[in-house]
C-alpha atoms as a PDB file:
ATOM      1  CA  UNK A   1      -4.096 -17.565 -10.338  1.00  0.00           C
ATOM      2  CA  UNK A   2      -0.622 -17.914  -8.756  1.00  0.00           C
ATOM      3  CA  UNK A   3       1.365 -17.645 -12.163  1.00  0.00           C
ATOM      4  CA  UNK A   4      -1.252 -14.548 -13.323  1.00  0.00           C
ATOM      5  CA  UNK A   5       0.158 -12.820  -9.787  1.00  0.00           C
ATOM      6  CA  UNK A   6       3.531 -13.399  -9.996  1.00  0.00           C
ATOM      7  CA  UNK A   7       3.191 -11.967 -13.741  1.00  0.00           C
ATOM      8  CA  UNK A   8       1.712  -9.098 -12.532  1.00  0.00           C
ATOM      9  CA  UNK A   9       4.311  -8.192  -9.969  1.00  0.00           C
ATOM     10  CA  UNK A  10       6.862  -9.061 -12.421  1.00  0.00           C
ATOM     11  CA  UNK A  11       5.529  -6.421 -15.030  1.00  0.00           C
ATOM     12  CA  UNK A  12       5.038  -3.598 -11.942  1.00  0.00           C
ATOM     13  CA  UNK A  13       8.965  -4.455 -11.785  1.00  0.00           C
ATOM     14  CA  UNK A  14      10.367  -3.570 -14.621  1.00  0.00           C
ATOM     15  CA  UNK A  15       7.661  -0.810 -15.654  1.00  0.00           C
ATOM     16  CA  UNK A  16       8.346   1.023 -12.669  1.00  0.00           C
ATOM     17  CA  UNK A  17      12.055   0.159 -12.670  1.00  0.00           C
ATOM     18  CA  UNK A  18      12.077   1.826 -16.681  1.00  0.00           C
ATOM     19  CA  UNK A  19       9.825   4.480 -15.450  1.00  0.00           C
ATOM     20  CA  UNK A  20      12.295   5.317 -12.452  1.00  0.00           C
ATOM     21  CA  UNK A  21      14.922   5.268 -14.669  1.00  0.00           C
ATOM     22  CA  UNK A  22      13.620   7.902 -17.748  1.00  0.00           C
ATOM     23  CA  UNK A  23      12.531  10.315 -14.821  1.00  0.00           C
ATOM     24  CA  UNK A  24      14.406  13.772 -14.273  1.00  0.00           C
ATOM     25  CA  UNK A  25      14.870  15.095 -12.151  1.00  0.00           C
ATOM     26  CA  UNK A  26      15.220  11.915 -10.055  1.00  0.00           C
ATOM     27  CA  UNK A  27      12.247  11.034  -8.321  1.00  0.00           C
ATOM     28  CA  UNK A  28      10.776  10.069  -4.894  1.00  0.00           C
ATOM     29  CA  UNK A  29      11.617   6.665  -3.726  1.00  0.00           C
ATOM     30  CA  UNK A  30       9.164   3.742  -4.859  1.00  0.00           C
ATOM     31  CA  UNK A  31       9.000   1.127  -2.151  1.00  0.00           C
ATOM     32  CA  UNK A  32       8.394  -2.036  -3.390  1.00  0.00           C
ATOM     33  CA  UNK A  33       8.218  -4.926  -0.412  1.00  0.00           C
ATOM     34  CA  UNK A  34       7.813  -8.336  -0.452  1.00  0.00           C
ATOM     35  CA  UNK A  35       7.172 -10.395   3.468  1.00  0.00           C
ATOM     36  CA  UNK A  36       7.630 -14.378   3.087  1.00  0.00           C
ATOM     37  CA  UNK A  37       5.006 -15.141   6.189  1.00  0.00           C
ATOM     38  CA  UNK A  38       4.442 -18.561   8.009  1.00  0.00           C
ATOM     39  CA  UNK A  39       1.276 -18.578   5.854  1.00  0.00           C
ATOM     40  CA  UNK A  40       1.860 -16.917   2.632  1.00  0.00           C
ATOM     41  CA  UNK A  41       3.658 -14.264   0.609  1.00  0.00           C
ATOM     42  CA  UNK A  42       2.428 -10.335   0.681  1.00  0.00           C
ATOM     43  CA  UNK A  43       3.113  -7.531  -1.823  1.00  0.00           C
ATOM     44  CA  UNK A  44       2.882  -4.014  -1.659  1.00  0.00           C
ATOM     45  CA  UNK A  45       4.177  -1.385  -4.048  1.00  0.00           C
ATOM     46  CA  UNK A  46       3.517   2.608  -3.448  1.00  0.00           C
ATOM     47  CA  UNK A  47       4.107   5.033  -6.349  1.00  0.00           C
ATOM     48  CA  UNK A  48       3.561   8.837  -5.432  1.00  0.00           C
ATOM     49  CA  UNK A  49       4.273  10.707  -8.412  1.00  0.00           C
ATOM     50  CA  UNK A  50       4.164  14.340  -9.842  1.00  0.00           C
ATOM     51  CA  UNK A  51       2.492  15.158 -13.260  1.00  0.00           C
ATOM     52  CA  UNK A  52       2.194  19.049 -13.830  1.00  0.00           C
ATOM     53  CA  UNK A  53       4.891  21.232 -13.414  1.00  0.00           C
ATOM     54  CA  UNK A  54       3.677  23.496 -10.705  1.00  0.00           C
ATOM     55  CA  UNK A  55       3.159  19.761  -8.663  1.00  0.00           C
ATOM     56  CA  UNK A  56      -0.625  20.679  -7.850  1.00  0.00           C
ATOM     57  CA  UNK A  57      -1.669  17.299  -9.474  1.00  0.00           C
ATOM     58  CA  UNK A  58      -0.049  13.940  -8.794  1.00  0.00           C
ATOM     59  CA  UNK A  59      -1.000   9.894  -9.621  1.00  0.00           C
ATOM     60  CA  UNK A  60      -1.371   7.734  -6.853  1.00  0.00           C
ATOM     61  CA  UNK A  61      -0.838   3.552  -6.946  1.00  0.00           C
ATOM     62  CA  UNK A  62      -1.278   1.107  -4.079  1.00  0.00           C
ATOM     63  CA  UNK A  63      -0.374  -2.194  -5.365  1.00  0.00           C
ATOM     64  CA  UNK A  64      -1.122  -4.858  -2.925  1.00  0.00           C
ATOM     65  CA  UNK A  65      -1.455  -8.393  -3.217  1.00  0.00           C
ATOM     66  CA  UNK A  66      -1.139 -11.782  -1.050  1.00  0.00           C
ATOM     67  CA  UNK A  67      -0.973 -15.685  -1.813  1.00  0.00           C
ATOM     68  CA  UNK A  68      -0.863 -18.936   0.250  1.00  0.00           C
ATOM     69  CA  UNK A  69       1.957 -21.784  -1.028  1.00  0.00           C
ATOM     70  CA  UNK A  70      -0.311 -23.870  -1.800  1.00  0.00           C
ATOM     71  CA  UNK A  71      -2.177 -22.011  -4.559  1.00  0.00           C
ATOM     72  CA  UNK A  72      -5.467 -22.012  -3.268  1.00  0.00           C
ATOM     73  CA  UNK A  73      -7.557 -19.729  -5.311  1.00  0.00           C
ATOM     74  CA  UNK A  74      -9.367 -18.365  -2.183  1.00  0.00           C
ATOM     75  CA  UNK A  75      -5.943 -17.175  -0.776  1.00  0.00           C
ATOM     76  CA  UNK A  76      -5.052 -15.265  -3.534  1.00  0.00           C
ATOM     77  CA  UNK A  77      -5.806 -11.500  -3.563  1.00  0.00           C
ATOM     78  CA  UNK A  78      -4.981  -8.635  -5.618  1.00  0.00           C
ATOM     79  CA  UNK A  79      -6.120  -4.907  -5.120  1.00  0.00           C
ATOM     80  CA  UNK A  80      -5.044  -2.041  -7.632  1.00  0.00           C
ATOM     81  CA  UNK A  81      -5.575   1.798  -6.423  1.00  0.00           C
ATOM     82  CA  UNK A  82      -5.076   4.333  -8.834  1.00  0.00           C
ATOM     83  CA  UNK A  83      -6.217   7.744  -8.034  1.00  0.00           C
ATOM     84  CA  UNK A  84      -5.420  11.710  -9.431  1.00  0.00           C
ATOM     85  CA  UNK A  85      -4.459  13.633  -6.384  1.00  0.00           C
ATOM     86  CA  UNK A  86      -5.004  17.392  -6.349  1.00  0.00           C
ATOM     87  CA  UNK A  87      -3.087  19.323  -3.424  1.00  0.00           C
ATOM     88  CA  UNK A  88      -5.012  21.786  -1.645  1.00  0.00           C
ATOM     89  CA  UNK A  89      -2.093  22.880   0.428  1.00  0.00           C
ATOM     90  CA  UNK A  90      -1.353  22.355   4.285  1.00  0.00           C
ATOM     91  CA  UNK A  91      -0.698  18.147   3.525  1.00  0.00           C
ATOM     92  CA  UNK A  92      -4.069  17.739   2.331  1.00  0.00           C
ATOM     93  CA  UNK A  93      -4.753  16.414  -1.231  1.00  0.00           C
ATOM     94  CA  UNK A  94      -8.222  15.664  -2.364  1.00  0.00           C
ATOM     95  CA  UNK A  95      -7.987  12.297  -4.888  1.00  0.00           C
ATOM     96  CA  UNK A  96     -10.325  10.719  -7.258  1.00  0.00           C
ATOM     97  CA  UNK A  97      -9.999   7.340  -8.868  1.00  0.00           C
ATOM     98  CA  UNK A  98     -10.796   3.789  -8.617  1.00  0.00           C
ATOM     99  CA  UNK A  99      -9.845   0.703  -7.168  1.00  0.00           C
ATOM    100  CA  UNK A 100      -9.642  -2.707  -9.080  1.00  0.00           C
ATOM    101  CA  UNK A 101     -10.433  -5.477  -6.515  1.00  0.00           C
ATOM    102  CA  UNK A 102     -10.005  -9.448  -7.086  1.00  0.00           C
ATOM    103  CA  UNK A 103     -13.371  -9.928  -5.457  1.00  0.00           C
ATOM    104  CA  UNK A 104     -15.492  -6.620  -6.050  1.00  0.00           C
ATOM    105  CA  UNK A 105     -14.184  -5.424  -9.724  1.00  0.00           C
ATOM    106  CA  UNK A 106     -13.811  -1.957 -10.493  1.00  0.00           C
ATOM    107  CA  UNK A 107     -14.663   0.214  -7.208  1.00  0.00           C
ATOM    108  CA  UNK A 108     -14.878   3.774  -7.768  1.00  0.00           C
ATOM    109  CA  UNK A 109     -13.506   6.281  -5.221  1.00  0.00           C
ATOM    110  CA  UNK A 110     -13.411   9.693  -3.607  1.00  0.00           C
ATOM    111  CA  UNK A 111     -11.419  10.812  -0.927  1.00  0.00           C
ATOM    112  CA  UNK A 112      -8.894  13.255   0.929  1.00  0.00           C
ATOM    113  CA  UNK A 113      -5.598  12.277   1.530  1.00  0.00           C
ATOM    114  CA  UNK A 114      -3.307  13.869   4.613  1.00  0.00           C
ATOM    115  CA  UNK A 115       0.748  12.972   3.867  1.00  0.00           C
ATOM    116  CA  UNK A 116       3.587  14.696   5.632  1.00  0.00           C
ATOM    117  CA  UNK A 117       7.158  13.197   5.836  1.00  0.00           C
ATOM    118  CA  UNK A 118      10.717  13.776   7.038  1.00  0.00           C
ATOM    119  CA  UNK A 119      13.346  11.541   7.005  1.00  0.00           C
ATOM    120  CA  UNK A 120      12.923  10.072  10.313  1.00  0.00           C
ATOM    121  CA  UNK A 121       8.716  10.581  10.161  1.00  0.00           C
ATOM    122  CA  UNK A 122       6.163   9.376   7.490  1.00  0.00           C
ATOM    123  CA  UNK A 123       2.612  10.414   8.246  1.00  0.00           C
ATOM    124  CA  UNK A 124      -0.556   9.135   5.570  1.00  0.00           C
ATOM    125  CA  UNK A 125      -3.976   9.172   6.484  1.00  0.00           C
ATOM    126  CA  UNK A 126      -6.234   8.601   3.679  1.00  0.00           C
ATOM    127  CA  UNK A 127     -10.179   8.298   4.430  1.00  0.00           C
ATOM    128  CA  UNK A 128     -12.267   7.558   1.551  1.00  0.00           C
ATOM    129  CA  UNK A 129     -15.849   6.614  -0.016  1.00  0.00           C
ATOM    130  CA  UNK A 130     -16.227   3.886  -1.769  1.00  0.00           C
ATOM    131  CA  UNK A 131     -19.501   3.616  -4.421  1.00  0.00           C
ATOM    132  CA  UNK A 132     -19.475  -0.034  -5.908  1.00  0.00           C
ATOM    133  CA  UNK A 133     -20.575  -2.477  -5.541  1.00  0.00           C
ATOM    134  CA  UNK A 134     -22.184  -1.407  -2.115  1.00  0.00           C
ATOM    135  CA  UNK A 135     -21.251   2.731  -0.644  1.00  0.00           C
ATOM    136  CA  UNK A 136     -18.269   1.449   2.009  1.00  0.00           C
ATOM    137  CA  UNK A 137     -15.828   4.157   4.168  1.00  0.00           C
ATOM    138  CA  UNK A 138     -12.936   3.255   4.075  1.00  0.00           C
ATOM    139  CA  UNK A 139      -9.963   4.484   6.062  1.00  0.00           C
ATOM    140  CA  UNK A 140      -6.154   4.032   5.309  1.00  0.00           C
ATOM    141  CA  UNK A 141      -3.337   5.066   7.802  1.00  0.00           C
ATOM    142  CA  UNK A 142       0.408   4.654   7.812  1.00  0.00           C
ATOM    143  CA  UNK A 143       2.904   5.788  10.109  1.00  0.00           C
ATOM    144  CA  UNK A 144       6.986   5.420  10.186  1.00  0.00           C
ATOM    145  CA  UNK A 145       9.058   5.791  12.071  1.00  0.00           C
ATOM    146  CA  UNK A 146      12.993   5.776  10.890  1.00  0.00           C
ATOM    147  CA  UNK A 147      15.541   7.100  13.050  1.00  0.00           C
ATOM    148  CA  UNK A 148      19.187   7.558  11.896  1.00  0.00           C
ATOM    149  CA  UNK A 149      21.642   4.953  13.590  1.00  0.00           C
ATOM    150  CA  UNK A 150      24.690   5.635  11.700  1.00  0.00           C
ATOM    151  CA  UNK A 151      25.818   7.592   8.537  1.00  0.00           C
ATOM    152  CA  UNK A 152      24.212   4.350   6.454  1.00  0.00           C
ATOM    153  CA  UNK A 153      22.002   3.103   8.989  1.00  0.00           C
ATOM    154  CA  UNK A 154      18.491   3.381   9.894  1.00  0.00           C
ATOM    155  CA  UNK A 155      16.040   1.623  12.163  1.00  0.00           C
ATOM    156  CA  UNK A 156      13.047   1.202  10.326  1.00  0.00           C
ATOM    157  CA  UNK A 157       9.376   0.793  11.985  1.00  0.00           C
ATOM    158  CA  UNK A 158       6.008   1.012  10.111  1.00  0.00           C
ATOM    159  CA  UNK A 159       2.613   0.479  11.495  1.00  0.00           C
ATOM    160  CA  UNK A 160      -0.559   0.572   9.169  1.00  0.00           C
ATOM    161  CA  UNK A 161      -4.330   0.508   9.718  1.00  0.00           C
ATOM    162  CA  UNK A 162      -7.113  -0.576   7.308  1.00  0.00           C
ATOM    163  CA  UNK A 163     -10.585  -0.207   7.819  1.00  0.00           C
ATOM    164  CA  UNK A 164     -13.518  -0.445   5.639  1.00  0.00           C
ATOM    165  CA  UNK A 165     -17.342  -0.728   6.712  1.00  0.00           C
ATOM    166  CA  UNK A 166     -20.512  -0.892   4.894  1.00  0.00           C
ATOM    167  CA  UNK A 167     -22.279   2.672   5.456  1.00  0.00           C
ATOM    168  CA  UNK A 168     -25.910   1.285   5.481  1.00  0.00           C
ATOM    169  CA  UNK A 169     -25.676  -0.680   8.758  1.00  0.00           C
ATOM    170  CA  UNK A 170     -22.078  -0.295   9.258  1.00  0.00           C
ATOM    171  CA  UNK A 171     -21.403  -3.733   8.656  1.00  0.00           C
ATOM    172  CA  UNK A 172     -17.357  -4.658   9.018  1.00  0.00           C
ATOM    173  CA  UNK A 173     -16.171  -5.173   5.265  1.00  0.00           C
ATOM    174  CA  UNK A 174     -12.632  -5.258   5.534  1.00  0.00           C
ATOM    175  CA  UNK A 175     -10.144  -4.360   7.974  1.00  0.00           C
ATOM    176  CA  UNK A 176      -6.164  -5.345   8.349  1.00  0.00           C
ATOM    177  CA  UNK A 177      -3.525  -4.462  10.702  1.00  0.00           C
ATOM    178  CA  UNK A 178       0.248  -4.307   9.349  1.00  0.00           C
ATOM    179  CA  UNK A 179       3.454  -4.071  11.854  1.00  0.00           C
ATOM    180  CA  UNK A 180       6.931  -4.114  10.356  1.00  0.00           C
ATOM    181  CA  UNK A 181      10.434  -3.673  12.411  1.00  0.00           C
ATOM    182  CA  UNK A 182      13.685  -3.897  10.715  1.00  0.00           C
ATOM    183  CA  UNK A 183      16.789  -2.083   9.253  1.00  0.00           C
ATOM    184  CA  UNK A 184      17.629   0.216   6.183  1.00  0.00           C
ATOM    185  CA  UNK A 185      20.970   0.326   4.470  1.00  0.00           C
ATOM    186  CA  UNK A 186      20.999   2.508   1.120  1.00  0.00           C
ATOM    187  CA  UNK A 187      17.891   1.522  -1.033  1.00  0.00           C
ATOM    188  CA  UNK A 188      17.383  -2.138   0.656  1.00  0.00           C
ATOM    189  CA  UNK A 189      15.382  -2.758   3.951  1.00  0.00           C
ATOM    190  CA  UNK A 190      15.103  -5.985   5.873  1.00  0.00           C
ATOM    191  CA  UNK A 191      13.507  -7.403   9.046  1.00  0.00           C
ATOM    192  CA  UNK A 192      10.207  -9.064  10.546  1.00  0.00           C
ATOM    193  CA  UNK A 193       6.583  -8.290  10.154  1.00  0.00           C
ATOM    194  CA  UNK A 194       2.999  -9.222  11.050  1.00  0.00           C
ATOM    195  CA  UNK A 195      -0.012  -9.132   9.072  1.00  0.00           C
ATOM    196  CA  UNK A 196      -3.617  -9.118  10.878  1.00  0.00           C
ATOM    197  CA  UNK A 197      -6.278  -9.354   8.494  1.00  0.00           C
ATOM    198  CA  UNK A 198     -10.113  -9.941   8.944  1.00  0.00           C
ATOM    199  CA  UNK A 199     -12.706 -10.316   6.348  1.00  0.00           C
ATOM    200  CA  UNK A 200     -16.596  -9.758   6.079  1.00  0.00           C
ATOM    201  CA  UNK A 201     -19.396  -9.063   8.691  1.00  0.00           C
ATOM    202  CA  UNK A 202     -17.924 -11.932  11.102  1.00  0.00           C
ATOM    203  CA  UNK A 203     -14.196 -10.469  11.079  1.00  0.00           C
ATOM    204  CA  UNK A 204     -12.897 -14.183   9.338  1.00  0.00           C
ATOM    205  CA  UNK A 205      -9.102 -14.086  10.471  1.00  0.00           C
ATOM    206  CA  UNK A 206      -6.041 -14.713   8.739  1.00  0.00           C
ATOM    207  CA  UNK A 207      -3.107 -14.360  10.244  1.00  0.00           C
ATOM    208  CA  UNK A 208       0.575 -14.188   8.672  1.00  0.00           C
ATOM    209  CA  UNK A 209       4.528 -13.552   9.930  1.00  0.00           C
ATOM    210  CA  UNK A 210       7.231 -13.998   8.490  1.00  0.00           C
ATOM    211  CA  UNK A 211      11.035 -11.874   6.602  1.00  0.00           C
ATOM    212  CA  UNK A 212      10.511  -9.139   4.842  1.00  0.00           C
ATOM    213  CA  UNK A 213      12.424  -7.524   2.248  1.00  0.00           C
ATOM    214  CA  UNK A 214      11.416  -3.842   0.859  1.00  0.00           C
ATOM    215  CA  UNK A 215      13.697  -1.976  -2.353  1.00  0.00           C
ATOM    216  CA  UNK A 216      13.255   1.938  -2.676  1.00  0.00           C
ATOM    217  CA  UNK A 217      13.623   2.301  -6.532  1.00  0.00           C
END
């Protein structure tokens, strides 16, 4: 399962890398971070991109994915979101797609998605529905904060919120809690982070810090 995820990442590489690379004009960054924690290694890649000419429609990808050193099956996890946004104007997009989870399989979604961004403020908040296999809301939100501390320097600060509950009952599903601190020169960006993540109707806990690393392609 280890090898299969580092494959994966691998091939997200160098697709997005060629895709980044036959684009014109340029387009928006692509983060792509990596955190070595205490526990075990997190990935997350974000691709936000354009595919109309008049920009009303755009593709969506959350790559995320996590595993322990020891390659326990169980601490291995992969989740895919791919979703067609359609702008509606003001920040707001409405987006349809699905999500490919390590656990759940394929998990259809529906959703609105609020994004506004400068380059000292990024804004996402991203509330969804969830059909399969069980009707879940589910609630993303991001915010950054990057302020300018010399002509090639930036402090860079991220905080992100996950939560996703069972609608019959409002059981806890999922929720996770993401804090990153560091500094941006050019296209790299390097510090410390946390990861707080808690699993199923008891809120199992797994807890991870550690160096990060993130690369806007």
């Amino acid at each position: 399962m280890k090898n299969g995820f580092l494959i994966l990442v691998c091939t997200l590489l160098l697709s997005v890398t060629s895709f980044a690379q036959q684009s014109s004009p340029p387009p928006a960054p692509i983060p792509v971070e990596v955190m070595f924690g205490n526990n075990r290694m997190n990935f997350q890649l974000i691709l936000n991109k354009p595919i109309d000419a008049k920009g009303k429609f755009s593709f969506f990808n959350v790559t995320n994915g996590a595993v322990d050193y020891h390659n326990k099956n169980e601490e291995t996890e992969i989740v895919v979101v791919n979703s067609i946004n359609y702008d509606l104007g003001n920040n707001f997009k409405a987006s349809a797609g699905a999500q490919w989870h390590f656990k759940l399989g394929l998990v259809p979604l529906l959703g609105v998605q609020y994004f506004k961004a400068n380059p000292t403020w990024l804004l996402l908040v991203s509330p969804n529905i969830c059909f399969l296999p069980t009707t879940n809301m589910e609630v993303v939100s991001l915010v950054e904060f990057k302020p300018s501390l010399s002509p090639k320097t930036r402090l860079y600060t991220r905080a992100q919120v996950l939560y996703n509950q069972v609608v019959d009952g409002g059981i806890h599903a999922r929720s996770g809690y993401t804090f990153r601190a560091g500094i941006s020169r050019q296209k790299f960006t390097y510090g410390i982070g946390m990861n707080f993540d808690y699993y199923g109707p008891f809120k199992a806990e797994k807890l991870n810090t550690g160096a990060f690393v993130r690369l806007s392609l």
